[in-house]
C-alpha atoms as a PDB file:
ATOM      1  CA  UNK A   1     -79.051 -51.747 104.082  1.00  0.00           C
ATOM      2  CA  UNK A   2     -77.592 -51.205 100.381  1.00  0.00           C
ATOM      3  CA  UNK A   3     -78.063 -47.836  98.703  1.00  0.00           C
ATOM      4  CA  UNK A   4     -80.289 -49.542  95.781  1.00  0.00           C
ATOM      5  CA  UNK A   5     -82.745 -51.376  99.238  1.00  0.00           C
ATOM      6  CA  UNK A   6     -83.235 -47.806 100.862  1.00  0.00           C
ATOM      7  CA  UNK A   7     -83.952 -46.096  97.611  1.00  0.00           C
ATOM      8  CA  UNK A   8     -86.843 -49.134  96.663  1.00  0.00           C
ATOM      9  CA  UNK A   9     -87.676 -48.683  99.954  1.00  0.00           C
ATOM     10  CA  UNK A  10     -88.549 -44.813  99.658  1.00  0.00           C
ATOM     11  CA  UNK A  11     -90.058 -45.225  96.430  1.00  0.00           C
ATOM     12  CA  UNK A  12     -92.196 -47.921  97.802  1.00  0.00           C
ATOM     13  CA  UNK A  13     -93.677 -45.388 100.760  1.00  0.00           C
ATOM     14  CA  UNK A  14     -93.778 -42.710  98.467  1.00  0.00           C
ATOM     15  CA  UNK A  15     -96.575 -44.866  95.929  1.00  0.00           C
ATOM     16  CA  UNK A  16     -98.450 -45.422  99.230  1.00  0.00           C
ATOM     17  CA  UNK A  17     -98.134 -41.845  99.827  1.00  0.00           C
ATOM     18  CA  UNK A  18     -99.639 -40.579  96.917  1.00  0.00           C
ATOM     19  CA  UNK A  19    -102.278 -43.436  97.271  1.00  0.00           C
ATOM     20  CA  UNK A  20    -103.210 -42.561 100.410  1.00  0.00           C
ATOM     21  CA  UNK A  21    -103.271 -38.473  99.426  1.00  0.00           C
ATOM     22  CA  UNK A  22    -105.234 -38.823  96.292  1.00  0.00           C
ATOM     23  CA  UNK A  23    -107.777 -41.379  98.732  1.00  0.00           C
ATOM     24  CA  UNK A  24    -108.174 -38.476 101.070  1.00  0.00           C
ATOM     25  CA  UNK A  25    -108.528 -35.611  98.575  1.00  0.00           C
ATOM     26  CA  UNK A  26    -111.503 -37.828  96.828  1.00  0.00           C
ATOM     27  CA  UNK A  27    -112.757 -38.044 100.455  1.00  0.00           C
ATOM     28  CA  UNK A  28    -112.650 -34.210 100.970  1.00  0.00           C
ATOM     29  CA  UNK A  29    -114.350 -33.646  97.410  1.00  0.00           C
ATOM     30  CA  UNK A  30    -117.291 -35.725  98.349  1.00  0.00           C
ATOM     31  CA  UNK A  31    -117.448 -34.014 101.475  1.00  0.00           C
ATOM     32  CA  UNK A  32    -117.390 -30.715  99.889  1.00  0.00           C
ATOM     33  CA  UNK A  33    -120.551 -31.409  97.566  1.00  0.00           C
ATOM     34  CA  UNK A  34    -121.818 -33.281 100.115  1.00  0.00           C
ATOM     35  CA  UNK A  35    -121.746 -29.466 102.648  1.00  0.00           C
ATOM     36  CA  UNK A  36    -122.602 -27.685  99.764  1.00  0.00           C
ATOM     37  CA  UNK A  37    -125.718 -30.168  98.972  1.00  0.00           C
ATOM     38  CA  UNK A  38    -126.677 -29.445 102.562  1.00  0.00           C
ATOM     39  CA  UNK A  39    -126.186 -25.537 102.766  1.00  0.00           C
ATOM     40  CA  UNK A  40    -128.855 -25.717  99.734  1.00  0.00           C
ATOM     41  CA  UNK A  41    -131.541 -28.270 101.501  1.00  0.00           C
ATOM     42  CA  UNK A  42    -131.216 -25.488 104.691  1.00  0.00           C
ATOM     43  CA  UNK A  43    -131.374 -22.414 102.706  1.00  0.00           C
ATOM     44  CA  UNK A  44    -134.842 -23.641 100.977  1.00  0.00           C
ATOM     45  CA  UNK A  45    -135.842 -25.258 104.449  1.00  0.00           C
ATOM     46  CA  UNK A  46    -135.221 -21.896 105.444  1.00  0.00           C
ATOM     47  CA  UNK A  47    -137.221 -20.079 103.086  1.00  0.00           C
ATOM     48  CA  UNK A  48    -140.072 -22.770 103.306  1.00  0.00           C
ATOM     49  CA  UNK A  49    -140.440 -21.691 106.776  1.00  0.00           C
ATOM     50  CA  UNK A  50    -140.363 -17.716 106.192  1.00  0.00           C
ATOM     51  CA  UNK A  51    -143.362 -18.048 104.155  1.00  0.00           C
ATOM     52  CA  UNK A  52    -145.234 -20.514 106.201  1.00  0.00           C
ATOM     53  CA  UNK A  53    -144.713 -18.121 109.248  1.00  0.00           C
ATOM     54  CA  UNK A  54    -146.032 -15.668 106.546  1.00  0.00           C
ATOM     55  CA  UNK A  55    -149.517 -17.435 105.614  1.00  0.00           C
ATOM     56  CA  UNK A  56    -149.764 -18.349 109.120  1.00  0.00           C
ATOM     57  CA  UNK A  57    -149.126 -14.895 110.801  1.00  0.00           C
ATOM     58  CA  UNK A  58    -147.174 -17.080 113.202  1.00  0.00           C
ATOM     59  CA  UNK A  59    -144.926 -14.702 115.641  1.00  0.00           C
ATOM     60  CA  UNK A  60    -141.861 -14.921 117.472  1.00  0.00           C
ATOM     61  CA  UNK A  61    -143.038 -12.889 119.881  1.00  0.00           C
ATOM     62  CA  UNK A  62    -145.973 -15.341 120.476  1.00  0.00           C
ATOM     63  CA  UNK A  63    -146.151 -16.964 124.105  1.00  0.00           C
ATOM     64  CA  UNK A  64    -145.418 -20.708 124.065  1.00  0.00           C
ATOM     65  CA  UNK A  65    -148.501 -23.145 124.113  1.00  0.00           C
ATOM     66  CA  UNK A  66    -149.791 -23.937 128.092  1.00  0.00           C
ATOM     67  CA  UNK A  67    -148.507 -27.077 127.874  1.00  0.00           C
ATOM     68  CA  UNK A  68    -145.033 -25.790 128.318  1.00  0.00           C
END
């Protein structure tokens, strides 16, 4: 293999590289918003249930239902 075919040849995998990296750091971006999207629906989901355990007087240390 000539000097100029192994140098194409590097250049070549290096585009695909950097493809392939920039592909995967868009990925991890949208998975990023995507976590932090979620880590605000369970905060609120969180806080939703506070204050219906709240109105409701509803305990922890309550005995489960007799159908348990």
């Amino acid at each position: 293999m000539t000097l100029e075919a192994r140098v194409m040849e590097l250049e070549s995998r290096l585009a695909f590289q950097d493809d392939t990296l920039q592909t995967l750091n868009d990925e991890l971006v949208q998975q990023q918003r995507q976590v932090e999207r979620l880590q605000l629906q369970m905060a609120a989901l969180l806080k939703r249930q506070e204050e219906m355990v709240g109105q409701f007087g509803l305990s922890e240390q309550e005995a489960p239902p007799p159908h348990y």
